[in-house]
Protein backbone atom coordinates (compact mmCIF):
# COMPACT_ATOMS: atom_id res chain seq x y z
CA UNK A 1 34.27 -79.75 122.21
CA UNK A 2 32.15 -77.93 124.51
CA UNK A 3 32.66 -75.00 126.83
CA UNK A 4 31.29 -73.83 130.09
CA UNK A 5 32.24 -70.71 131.71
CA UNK A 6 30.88 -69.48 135.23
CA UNK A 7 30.58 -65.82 136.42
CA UNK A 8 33.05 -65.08 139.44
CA UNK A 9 31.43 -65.83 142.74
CA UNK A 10 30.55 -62.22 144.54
CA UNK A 11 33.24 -61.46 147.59
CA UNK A 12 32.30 -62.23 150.77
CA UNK A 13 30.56 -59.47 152.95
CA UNK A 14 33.06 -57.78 155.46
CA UNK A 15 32.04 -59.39 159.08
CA UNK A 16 30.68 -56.35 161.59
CA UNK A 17 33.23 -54.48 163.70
CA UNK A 18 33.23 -54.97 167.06
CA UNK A 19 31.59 -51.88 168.82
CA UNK A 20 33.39 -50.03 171.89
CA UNK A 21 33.14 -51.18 175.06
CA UNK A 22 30.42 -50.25 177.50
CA UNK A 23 31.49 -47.14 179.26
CA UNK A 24 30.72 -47.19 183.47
CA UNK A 25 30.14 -43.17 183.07
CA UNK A 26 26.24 -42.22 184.71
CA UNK A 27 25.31 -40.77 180.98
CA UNK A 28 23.97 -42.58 178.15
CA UNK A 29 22.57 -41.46 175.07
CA UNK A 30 18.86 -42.35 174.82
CA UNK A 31 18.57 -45.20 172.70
CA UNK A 32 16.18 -43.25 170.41
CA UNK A 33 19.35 -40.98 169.80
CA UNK A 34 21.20 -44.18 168.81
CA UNK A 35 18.91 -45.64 166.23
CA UNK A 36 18.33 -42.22 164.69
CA UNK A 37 21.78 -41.86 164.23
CA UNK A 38 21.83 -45.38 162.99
CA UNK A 39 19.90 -44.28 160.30
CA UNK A 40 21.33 -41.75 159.22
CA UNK A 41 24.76 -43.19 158.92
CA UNK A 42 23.06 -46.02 156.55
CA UNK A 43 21.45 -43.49 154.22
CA UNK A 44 24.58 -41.66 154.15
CA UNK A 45 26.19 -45.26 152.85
CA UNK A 46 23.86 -46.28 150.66
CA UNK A 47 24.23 -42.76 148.85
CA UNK A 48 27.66 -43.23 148.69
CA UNK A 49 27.17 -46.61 146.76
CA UNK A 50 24.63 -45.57 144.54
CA UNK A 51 27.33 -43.16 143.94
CA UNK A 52 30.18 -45.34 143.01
CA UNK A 53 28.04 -47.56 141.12
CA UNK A 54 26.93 -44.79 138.86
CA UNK A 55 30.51 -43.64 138.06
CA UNK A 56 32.13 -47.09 137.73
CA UNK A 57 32.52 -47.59 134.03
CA UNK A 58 33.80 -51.67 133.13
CA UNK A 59 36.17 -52.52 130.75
CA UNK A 60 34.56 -52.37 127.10
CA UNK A 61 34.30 -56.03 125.26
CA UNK A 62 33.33 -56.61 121.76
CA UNK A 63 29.50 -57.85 121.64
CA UNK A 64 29.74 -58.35 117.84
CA UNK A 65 30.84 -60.57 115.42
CA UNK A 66 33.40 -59.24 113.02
CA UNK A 67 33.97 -60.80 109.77
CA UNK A 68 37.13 -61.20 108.92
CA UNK A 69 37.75 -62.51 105.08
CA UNK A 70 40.34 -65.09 104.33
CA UNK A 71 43.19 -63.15 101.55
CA UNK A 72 42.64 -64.41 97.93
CA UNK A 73 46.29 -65.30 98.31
CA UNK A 74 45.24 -67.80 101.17
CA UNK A 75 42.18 -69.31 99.55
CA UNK A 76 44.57 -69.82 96.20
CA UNK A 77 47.03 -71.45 98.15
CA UNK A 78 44.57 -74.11 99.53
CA UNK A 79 42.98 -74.49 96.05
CA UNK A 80 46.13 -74.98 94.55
CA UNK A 81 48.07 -77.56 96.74
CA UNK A 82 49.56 -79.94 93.66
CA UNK A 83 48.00 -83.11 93.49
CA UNK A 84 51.27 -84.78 93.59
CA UNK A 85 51.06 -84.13 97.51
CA UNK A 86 47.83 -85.69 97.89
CA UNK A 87 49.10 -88.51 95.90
CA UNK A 88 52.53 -88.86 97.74
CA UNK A 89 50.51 -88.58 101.39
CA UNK A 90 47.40 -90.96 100.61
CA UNK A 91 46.81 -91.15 104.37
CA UNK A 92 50.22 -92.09 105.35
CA UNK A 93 50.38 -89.91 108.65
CA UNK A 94 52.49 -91.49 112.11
CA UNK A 95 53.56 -88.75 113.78
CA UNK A 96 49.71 -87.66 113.98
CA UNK A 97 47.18 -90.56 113.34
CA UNK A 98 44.11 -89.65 111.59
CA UNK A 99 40.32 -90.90 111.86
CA UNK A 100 38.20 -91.05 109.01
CA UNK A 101 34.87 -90.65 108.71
CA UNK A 102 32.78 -93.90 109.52
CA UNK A 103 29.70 -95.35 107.04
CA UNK A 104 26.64 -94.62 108.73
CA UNK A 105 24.13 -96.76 106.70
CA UNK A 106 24.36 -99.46 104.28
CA UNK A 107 22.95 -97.94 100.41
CA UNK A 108 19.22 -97.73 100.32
CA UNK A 109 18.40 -97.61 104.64
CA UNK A 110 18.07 -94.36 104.67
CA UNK A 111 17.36 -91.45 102.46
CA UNK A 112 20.58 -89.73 100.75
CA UNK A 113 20.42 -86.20 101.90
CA UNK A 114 19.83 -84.11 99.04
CA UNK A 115 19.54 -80.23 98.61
CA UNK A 116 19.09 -77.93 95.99
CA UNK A 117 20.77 -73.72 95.74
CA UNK A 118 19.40 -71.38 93.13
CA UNK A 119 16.81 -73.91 91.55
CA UNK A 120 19.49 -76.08 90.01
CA UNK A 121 19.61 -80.15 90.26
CA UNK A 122 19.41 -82.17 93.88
CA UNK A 123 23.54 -82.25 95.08
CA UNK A 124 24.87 -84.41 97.90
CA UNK A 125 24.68 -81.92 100.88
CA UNK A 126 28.12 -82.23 103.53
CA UNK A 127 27.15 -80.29 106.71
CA UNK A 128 29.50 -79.04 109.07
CA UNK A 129 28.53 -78.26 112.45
CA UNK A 130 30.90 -76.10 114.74
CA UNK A 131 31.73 -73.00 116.94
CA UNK A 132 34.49 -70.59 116.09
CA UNK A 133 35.81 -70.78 119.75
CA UNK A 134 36.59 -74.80 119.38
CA UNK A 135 39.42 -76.21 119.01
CA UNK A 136 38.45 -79.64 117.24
CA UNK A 137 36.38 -77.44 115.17
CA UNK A 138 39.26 -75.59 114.27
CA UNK A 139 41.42 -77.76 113.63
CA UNK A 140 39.06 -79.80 111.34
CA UNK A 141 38.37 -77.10 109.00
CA UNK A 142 41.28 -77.26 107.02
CA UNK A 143 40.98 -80.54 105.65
CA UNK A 144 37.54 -79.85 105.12
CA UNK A 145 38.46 -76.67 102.84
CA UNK A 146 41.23 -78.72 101.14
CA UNK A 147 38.49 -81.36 100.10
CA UNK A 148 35.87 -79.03 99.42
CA UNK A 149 38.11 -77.12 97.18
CA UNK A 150 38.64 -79.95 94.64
CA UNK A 151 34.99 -79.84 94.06
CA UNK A 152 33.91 -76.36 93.82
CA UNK A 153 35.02 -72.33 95.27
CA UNK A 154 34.87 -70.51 98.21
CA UNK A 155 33.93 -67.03 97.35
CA UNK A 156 33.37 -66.31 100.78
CA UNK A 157 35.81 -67.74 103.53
CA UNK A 158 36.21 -65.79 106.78
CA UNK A 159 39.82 -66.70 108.91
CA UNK A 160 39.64 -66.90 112.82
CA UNK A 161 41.46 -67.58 115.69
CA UNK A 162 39.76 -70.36 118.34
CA UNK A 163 39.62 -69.27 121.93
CA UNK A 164 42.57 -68.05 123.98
CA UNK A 165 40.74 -69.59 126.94
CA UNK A 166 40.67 -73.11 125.90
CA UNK A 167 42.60 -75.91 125.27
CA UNK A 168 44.92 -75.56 122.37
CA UNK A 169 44.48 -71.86 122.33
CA UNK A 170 44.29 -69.38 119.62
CA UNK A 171 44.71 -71.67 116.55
CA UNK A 172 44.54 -70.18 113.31
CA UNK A 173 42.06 -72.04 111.89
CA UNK A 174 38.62 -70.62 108.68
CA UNK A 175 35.00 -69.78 109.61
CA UNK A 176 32.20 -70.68 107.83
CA UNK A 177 29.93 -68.15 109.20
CA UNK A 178 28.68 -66.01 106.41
CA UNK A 179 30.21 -68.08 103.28
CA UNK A 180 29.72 -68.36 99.51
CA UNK A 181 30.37 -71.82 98.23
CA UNK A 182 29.55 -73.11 94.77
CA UNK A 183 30.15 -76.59 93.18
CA UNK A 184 28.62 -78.43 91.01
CA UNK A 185 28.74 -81.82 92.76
CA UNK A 186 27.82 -80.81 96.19
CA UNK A 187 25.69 -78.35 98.30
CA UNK A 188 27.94 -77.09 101.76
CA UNK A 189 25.61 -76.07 104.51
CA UNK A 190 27.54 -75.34 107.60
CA UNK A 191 26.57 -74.24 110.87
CA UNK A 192 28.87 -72.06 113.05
CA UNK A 193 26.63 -72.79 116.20
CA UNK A 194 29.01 -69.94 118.33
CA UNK A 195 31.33 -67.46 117.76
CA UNK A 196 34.68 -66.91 119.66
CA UNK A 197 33.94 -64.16 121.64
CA UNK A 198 32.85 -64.45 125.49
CA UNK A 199 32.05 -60.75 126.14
CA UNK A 200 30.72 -61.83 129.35
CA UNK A 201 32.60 -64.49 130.70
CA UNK A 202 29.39 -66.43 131.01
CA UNK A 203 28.50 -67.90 127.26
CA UNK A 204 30.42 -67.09 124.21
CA UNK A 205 28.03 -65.52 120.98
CA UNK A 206 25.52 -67.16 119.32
CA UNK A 207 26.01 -67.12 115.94
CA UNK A 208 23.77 -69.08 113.39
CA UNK A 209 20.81 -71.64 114.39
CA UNK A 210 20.58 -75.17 112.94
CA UNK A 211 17.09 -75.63 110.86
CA UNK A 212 15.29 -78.55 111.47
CA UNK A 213 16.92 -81.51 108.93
CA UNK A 214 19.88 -80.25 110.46
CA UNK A 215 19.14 -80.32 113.98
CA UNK A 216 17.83 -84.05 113.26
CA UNK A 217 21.54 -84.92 111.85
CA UNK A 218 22.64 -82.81 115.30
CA UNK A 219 20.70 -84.88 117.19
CA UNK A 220 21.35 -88.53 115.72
CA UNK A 221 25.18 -88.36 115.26
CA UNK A 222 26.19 -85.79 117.68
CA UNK A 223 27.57 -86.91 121.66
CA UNK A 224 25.50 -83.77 122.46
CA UNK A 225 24.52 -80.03 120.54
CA UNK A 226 27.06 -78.43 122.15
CA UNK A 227 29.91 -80.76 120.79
CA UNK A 228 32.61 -79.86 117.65
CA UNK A 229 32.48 -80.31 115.56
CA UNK A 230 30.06 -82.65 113.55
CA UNK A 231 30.68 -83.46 110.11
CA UNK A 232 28.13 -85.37 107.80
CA UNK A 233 27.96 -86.03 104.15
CA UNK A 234 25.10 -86.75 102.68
CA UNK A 235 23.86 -88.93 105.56
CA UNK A 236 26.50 -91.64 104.35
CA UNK A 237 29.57 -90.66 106.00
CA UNK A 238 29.70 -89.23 109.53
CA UNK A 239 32.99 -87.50 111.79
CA UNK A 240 31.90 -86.73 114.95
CA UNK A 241 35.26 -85.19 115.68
CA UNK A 242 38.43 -83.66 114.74
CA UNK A 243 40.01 -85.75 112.65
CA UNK A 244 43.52 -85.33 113.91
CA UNK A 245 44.76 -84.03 117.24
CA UNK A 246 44.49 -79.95 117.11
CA UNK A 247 48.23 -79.79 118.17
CA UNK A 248 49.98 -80.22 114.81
CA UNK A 249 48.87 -76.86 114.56
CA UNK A 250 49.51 -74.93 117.45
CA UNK A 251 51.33 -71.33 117.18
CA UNK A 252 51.08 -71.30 113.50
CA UNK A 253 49.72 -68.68 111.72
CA UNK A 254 46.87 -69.82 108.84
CA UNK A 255 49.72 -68.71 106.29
CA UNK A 256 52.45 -70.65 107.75
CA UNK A 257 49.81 -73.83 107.99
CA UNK A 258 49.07 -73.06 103.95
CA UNK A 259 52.79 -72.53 103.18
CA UNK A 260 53.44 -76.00 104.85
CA UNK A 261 50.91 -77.91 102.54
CA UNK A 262 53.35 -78.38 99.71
CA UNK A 263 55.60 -80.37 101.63
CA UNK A 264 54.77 -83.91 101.80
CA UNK A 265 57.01 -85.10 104.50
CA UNK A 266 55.80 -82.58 107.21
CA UNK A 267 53.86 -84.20 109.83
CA UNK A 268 51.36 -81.04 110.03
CA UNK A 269 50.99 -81.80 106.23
CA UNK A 270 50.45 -85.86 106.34
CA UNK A 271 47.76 -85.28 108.98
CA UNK A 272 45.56 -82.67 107.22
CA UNK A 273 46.45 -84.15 103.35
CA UNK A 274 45.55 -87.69 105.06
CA UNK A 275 41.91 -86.50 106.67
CA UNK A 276 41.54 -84.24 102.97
CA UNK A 277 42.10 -87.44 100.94
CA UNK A 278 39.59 -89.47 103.51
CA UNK A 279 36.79 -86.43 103.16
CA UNK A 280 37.48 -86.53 99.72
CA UNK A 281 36.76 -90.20 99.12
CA UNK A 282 33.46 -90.01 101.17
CA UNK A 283 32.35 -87.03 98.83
CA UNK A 284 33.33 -88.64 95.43
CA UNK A 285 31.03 -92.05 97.19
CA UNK A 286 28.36 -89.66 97.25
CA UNK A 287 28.27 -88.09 94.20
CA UNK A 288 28.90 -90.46 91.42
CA UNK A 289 32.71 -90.24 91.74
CA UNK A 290 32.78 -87.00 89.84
CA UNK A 291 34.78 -85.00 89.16
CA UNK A 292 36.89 -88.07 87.47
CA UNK A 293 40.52 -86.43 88.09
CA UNK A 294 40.11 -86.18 91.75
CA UNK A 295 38.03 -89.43 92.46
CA UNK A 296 40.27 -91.24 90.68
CA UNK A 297 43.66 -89.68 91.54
CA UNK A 298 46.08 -92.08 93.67
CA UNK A 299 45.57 -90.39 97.44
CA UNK A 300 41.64 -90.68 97.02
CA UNK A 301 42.09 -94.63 96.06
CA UNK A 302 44.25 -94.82 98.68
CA UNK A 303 41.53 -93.64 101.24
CA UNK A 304 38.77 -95.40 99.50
CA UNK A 305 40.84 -98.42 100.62
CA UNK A 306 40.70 -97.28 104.65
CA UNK A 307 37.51 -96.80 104.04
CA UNK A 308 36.30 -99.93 102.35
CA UNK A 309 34.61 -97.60 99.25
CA UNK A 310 34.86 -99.92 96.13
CA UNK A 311 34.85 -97.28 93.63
CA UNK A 312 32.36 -98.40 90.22
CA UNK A 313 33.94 -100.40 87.68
């Protein structure tokens, strides 16, 4: 999703007043008189908008991001949805069809990509590339934290709200912008391209730039930089989009999103269990299908089915 704002167009100058008549007295005023006076009466104006633009004082805006960490009840809740819901969902969702992620190279045409944190061994790396103000973005980060949490912890999440200005305003949705993941199966390195303040009216924040292996991924997957969000794992599987429509989660608060997660016959909780189980399966592809309990659990071989993954023997 991308957004454009303009600044408002400046009002239209104020057409000149008709002057007076002509008088048909003998007397004039020497026209000397006239364009002194002239004069005067502009410097007299211009003083008096120097004036008023000195003491105007605009509205204040905030020109900073403010992070904003998820509760430790929140992130527990989203750890902790029971596998029997991801089991009973598999990607069963009609009220709200989902898309997976799509193979982007058969094994061995093109490099895996790998990364390392802290010196430890070469991990599958799934990169996210959004912008807080998005909706798509938004609304794909919470099957993204749902799969990301079977494999390893946020210690870091930040919550947010996407733009008030946009379509499918002000959903509750996570940020990644200044997070602490660990795993053991897989590196996360996200990119929250812009924030979701426009202070200006004219461009919302810039946030965090993409280095150059991920600008690459930007630029080979992506409709365009400035579209969210962009999710790629490991070069293998790609989601250039949202993987369900951002409405299932309109005016709901990110508890009342989490609360819903344990119920498996909720259409908001089909459609983000669904895309989780599909994320899932691409990760486990990825990464040896480790760990065993999750790759192998019912929902995740019921979305290696949709998408044609033939798990090892």
């Amino acid at each position: 999703m991308s957004s454009t704002d303009f600044e408002p167009a400046p009002a239209p100058a104020s057409a000149p007043e008709n002057g007076p008549a002509p008088g048909s007295g003998r007397h004039r005023l020497p026209r000397r008189y006239v364009a002194f006076g002239l004069i005067i009466a502009a410097i007299a104006l211009l003083g008096t908008l120097v004036l008023v633009r000195d003491t105007y004082s605009p509205p204040s805006s905030p020109t900073t991001e403010t992070f904003n960490p998820a509760p430790s009840s929140l992130v527990d809740t989203i750890a902790s949805v029971p596998a029997s819901v991801y089991d009973t969902v598999g990607v069963t969702s009609p009220a709200s069809p989902v898309t997976p992620p799509h193979a982007t190279t058969k094994t061995g045409d093109a490099p895996m990509w790998m990364a390392t944190v802290n010196n430890g061994p070469q991990e599958p790396v799934v990169f996210f590339y959004g912008a807080e103000f998005a909706p798509y973005a938004a609304a794909e980060r919470w099957p993204l934290v749902l799969a990301l949490s079977r494999f390893g912890t946020f210690r870091r999440l930040g919550v947010v709200q996407s733009s008030s200005t946009t379509a499918f305003a002000n959903l509750s949705t996570f940020t990644f912008y200044g997070d602490y993941y660990t795993s053991r199966y897989v590196v996360l390195e996200p990119v929250e391209r812009y924030g979701s303040l426009n202070p200006t009216g004219a461009r919302y924040l810039s946030l965090e730039t993409p280095d150059a292996r991920q600008r690459a991924a930007i630029n080979y997957y992506a409709s365009s930089p400035t579209t969210f969000p962009l999710l790629d794992v490991a070069n293998r599987w790609v989601l250039n989009d949202a993987s369900f429509a951002p409405s299932v989660l309109v005016g709901l608060s990110q508890d009342e999103i989490a609360g819903d997660l344990s119920s498996p016959a909720s259409p908001l909780t089909q459609a983000v269990i669904s895309a989780a189980n599909e994320i899932t399966a691409s990760i486990c592809a990825v990464d040896g299908q480790k760990p065993a309990n999750v790759c192998d659990s019912r929902g995740v071989l019921a979305a290696d089915q949709a998408l044609k993954i033939t798990p090892p023997a």
